[in-house]
Protein backbone atom coordinates (compact mmCIF):
# COMPACT_ATOMS: atom_id res chain seq x y z
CA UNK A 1 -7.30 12.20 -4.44
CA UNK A 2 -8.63 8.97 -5.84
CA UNK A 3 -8.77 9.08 -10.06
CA UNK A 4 -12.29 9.74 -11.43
CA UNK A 5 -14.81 7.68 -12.77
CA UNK A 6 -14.39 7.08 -16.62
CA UNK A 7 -17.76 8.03 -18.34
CA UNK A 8 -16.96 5.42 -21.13
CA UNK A 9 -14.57 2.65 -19.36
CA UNK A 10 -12.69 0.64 -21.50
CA UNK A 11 -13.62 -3.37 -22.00
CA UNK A 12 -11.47 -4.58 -18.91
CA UNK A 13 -12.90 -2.00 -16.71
CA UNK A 14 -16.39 -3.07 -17.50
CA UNK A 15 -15.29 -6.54 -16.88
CA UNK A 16 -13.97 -5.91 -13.42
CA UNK A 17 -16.63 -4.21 -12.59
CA UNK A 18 -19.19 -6.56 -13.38
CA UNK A 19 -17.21 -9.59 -11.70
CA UNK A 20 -16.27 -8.86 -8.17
CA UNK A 21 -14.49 -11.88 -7.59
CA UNK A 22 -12.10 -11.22 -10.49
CA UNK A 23 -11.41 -7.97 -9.18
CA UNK A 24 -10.46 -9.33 -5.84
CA UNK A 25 -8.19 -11.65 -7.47
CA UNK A 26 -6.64 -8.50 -9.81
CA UNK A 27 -5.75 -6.44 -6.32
CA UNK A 28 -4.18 -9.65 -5.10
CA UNK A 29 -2.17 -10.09 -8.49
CA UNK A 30 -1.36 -6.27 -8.55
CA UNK A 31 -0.36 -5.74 -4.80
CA UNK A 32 2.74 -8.55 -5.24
CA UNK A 33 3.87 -6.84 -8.68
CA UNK A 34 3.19 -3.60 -7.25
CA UNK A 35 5.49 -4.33 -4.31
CA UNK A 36 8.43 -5.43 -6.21
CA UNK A 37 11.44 -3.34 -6.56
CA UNK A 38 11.50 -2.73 -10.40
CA UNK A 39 8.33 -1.64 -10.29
CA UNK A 40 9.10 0.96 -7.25
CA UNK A 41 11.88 2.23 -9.21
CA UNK A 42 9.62 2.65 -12.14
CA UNK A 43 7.00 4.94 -9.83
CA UNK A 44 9.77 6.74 -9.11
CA UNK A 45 10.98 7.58 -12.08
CA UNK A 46 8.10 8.40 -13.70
CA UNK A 47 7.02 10.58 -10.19
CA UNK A 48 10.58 12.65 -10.93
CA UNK A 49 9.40 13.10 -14.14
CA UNK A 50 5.89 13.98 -13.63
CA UNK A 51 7.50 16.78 -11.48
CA UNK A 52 9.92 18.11 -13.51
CA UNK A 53 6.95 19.11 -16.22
CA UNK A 54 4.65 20.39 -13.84
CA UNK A 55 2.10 17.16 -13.86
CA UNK A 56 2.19 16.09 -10.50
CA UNK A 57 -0.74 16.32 -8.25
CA UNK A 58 -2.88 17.76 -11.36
CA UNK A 59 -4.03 14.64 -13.18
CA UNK A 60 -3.39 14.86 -16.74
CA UNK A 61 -1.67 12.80 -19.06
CA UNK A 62 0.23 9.90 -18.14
CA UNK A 63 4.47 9.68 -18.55
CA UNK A 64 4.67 6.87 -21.17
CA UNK A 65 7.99 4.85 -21.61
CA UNK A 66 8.96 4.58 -25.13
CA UNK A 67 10.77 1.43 -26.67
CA UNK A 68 14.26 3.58 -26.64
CA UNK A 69 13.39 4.33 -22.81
CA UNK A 70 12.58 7.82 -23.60
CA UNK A 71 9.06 9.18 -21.48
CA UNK A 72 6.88 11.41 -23.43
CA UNK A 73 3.07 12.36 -22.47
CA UNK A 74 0.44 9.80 -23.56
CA UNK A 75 -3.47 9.64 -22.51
CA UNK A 76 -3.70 7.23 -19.50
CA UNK A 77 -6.69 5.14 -21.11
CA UNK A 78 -4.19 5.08 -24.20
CA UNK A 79 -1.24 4.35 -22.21
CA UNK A 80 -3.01 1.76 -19.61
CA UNK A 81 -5.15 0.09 -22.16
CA UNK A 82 -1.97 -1.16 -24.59
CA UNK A 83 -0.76 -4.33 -23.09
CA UNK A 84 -5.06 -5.27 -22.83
CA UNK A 85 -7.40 -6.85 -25.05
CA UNK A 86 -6.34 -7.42 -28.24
């Protein structure tokens, strides 16, 4: 099931949105990180975890790695948005 539409998308949502070719050039950008296998271990992970508390397949809130590598719950647009604009 593909996520819903944010009623009130954050600034770098808008901006992809409004700029087609920069969103093209995002999926490019993401598929290559995506594919790599830190970042498949890190799905993972965070999958196992969404699991053991019940999460998975509901939506909800995201599984948020902490700087002492703990994962606690966290809003996605929270959680997404905190590398962003600054």
């Amino acid at each position: 099931m593909a996520p819903r539409k944010s009623s009130n998308p954050g600034p770098t949502a808008r901006y992809y949105a409004q700029n087609p070719k920069a969103r093209k050039k995002k999926a490019a950008t993401d598929k290559k990180v995506n594919a790599r296998p830190s970042q498949k271990a890190k799905r993972a992970e965070l999958a196992a975890w969404r699991r053991k508390n019940g999460l998975m397949g509901r939506g909800g809130p995201d599984g948020s790695h902490g700087k002492d590598g703990s994962i606690k719950r966290e809003s996605p647009k929270k959680n997404r948005a905190r590398k962003g604009l600054r």
